[in-house]
C-alpha atoms as a PDB file:
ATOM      1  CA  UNK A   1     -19.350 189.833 121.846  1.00  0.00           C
ATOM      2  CA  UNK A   2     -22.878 188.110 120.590  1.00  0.00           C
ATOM      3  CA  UNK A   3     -26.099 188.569 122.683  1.00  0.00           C
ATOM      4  CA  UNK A   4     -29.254 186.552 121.545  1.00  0.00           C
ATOM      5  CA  UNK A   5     -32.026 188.611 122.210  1.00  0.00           C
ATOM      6  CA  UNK A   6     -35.330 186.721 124.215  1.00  0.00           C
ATOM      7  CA  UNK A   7     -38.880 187.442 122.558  1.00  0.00           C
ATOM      8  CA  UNK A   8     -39.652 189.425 125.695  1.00  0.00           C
ATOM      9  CA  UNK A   9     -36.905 191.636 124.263  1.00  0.00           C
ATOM     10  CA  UNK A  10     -37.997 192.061 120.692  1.00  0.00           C
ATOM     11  CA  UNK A  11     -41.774 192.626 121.700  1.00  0.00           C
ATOM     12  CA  UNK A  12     -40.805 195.511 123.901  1.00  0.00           C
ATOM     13  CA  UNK A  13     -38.763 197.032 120.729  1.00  0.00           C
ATOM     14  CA  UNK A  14     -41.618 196.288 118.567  1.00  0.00           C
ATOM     15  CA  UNK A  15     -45.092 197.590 120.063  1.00  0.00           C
ATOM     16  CA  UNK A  16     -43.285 199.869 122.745  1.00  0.00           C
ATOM     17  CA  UNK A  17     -45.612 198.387 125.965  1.00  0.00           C
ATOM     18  CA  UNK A  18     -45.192 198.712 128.542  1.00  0.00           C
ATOM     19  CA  UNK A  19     -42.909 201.808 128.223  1.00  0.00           C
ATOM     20  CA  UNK A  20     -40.911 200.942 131.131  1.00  0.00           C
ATOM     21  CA  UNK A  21     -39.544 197.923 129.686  1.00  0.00           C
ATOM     22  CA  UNK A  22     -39.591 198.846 126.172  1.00  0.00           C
ATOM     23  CA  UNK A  23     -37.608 202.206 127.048  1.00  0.00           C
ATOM     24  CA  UNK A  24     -35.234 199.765 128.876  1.00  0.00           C
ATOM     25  CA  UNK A  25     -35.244 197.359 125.772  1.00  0.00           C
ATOM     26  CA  UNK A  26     -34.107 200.333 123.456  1.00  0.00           C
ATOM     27  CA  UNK A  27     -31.492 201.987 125.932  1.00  0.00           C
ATOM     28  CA  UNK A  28     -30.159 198.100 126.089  1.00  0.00           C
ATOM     29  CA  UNK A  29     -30.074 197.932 122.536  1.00  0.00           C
ATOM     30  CA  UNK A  30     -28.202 201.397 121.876  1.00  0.00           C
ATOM     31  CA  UNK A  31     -25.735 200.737 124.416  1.00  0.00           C
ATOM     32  CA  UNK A  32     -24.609 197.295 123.062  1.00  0.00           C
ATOM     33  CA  UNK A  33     -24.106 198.950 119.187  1.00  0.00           C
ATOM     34  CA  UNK A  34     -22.664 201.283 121.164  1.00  0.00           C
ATOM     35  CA  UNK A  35     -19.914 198.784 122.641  1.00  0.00           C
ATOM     36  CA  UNK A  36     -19.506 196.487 119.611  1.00  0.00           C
ATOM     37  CA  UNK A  37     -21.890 193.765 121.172  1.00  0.00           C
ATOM     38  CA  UNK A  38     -23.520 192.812 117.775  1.00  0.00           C
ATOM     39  CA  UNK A  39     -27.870 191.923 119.075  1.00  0.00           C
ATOM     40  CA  UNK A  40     -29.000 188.850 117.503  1.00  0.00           C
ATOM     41  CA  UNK A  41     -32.338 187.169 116.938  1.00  0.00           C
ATOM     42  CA  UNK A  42     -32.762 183.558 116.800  1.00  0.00           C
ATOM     43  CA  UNK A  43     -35.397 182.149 114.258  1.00  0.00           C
ATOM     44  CA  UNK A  44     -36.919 180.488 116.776  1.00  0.00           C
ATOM     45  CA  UNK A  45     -37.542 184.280 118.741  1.00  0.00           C
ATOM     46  CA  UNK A  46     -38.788 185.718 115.466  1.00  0.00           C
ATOM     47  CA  UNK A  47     -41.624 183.080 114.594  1.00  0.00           C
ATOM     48  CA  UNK A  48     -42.968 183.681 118.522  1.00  0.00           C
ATOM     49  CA  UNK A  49     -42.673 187.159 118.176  1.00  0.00           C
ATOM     50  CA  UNK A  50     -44.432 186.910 114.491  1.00  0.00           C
ATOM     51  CA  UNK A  51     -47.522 184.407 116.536  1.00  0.00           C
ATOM     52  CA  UNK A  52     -47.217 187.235 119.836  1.00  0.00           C
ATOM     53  CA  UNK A  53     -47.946 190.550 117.684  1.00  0.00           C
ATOM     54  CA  UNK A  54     -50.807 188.711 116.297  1.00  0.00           C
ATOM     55  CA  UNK A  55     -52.490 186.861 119.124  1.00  0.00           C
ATOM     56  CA  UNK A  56     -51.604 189.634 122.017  1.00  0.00           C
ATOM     57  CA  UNK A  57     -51.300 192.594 120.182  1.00  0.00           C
ATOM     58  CA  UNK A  58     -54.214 192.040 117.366  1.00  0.00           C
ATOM     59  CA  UNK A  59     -51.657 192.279 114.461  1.00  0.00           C
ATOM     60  CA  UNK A  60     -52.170 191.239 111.166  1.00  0.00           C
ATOM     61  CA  UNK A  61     -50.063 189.327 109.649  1.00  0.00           C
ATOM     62  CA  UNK A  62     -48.620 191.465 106.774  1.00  0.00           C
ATOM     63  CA  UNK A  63     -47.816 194.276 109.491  1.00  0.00           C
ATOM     64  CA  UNK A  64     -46.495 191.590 111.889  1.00  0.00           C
ATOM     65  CA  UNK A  65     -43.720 190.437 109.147  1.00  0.00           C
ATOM     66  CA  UNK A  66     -43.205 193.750 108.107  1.00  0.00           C
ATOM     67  CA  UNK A  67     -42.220 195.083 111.345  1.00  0.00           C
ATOM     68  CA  UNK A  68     -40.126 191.839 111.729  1.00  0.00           C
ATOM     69  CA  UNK A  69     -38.541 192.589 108.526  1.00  0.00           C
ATOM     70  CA  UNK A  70     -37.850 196.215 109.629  1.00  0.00           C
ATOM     71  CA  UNK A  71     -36.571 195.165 112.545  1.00  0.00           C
ATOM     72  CA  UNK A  72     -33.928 193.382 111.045  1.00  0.00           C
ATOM     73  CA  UNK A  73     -33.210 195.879 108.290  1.00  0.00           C
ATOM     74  CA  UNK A  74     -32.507 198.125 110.502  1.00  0.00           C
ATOM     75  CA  UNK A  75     -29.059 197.188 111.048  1.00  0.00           C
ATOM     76  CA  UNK A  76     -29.489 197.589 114.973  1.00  0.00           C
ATOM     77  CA  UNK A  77     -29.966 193.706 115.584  1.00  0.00           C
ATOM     78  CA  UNK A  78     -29.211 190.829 112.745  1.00  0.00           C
ATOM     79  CA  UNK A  79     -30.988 187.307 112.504  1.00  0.00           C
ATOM     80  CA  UNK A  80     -28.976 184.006 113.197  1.00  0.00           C
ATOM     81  CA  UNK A  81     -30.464 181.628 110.955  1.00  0.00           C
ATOM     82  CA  UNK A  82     -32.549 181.674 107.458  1.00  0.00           C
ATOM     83  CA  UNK A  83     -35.466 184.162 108.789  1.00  0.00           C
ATOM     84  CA  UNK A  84     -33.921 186.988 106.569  1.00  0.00           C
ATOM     85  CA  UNK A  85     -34.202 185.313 103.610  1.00  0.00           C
ATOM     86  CA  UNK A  86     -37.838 183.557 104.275  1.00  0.00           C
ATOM     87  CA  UNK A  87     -38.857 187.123 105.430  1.00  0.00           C
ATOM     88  CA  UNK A  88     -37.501 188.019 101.885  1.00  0.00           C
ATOM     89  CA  UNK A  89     -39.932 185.872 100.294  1.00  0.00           C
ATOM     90  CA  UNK A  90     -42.762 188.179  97.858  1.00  0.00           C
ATOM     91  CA  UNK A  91     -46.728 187.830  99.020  1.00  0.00           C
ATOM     92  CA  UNK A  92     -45.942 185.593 102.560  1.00  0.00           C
ATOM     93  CA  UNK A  93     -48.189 187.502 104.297  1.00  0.00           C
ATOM     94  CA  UNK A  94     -50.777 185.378 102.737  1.00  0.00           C
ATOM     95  CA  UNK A  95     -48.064 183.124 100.875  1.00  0.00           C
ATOM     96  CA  UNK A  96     -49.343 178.836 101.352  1.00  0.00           C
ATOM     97  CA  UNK A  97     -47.410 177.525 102.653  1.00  0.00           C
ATOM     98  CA  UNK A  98     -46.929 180.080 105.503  1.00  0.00           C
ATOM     99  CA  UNK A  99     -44.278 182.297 107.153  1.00  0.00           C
ATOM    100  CA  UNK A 100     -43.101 179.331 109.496  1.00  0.00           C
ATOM    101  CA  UNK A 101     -43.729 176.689 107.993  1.00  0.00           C
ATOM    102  CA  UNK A 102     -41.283 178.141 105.011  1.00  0.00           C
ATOM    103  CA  UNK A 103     -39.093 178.688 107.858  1.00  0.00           C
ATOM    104  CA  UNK A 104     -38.901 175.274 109.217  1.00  0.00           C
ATOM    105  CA  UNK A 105     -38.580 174.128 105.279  1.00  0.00           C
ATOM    106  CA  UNK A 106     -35.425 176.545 104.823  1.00  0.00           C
ATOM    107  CA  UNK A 107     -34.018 174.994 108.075  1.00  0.00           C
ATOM    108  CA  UNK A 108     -34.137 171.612 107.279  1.00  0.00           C
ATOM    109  CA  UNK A 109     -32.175 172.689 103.968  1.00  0.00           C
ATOM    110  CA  UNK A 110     -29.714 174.893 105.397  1.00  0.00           C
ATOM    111  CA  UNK A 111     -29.087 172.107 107.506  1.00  0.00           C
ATOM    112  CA  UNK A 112     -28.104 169.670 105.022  1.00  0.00           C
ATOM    113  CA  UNK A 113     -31.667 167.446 104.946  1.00  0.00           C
ATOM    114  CA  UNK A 114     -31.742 166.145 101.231  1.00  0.00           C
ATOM    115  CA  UNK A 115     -36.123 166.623 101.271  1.00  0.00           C
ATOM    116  CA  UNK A 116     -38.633 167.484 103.915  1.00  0.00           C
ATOM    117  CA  UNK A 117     -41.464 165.196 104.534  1.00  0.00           C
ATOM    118  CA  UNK A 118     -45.114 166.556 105.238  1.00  0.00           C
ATOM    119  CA  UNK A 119     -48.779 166.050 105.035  1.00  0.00           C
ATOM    120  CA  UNK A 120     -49.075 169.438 103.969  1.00  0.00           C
ATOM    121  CA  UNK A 121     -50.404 169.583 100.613  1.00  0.00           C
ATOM    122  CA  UNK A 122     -49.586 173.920 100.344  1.00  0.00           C
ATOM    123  CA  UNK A 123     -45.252 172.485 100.519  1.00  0.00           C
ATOM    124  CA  UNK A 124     -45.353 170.779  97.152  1.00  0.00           C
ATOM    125  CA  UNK A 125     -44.457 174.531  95.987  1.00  0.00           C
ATOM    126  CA  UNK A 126     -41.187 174.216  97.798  1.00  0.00           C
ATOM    127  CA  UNK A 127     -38.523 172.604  96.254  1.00  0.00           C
ATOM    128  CA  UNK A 128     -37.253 169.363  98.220  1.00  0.00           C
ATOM    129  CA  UNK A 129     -40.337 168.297  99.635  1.00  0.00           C
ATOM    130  CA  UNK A 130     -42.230 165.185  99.511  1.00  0.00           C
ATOM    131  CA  UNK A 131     -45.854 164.784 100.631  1.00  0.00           C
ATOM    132  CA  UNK A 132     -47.056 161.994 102.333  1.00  0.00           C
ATOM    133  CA  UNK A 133     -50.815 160.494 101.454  1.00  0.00           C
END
């Protein structure tokens, strides 16, 4: 059995607030390893939770990816799309383009788009991109 795991979810993991829920979260967690449920994040859940630590919880960025990235390294939960590998990437804490924006790019690819088209100057660094003047 598969369980996607809600932002909500991976916040509670993450900062441990409020204790209640994030005691909850981990007993949750424990029990489904536990049971052979396999915890899964979406890429989707990771880039809100990546915005979340910073904007609710006063996170920087590098320690909001690295937690990410220990989160997922941890073996307790795995990621369902490309976020492992973007997360992978050296220097994307302050990396242009950014974090999601690389994810969106790596996306599209995965998903079989032949280029990505953007106004964003920073993507010409990626491969498969054109920019649009």
């Amino acid at each position: 059995m598969t369980a996607g795991m809600d932002t909500s979810v991976v916040l509670r993991l993450l900062i441990g607030e409020p204790a209640g829920q994030a005691r909850t979260a981990l007993e949750w967690l424990r029990k489904a390893k536990a049971s052979g449920t396999a915890a899964v994040i979406s890429d989707l859940v990771i880039s809100e939770a990546y915005f979340a630590l910073q904007h609710h919880f006063g996170v920087s960025k590098a320690e909001a990816l690295r937690h990410l990235t220990l989160l997922l390294a941890s073996g307790d939960v795995s990621a369902d799309g490309v976020v492992a590998k973007v997360l992978a990437t050296p220097g994307l804490a302050t990396a242009k383009p950014g974090f999601v924006d690389r994810l969106i790019h790596e996306q599209y690819l995965q998903g079989g788009a032949s280029c990505i088209v953007t106004f964003e100057k920073a993507a010409r660094t990626l491969k498969n991109v054109e920019i649009l003047f």
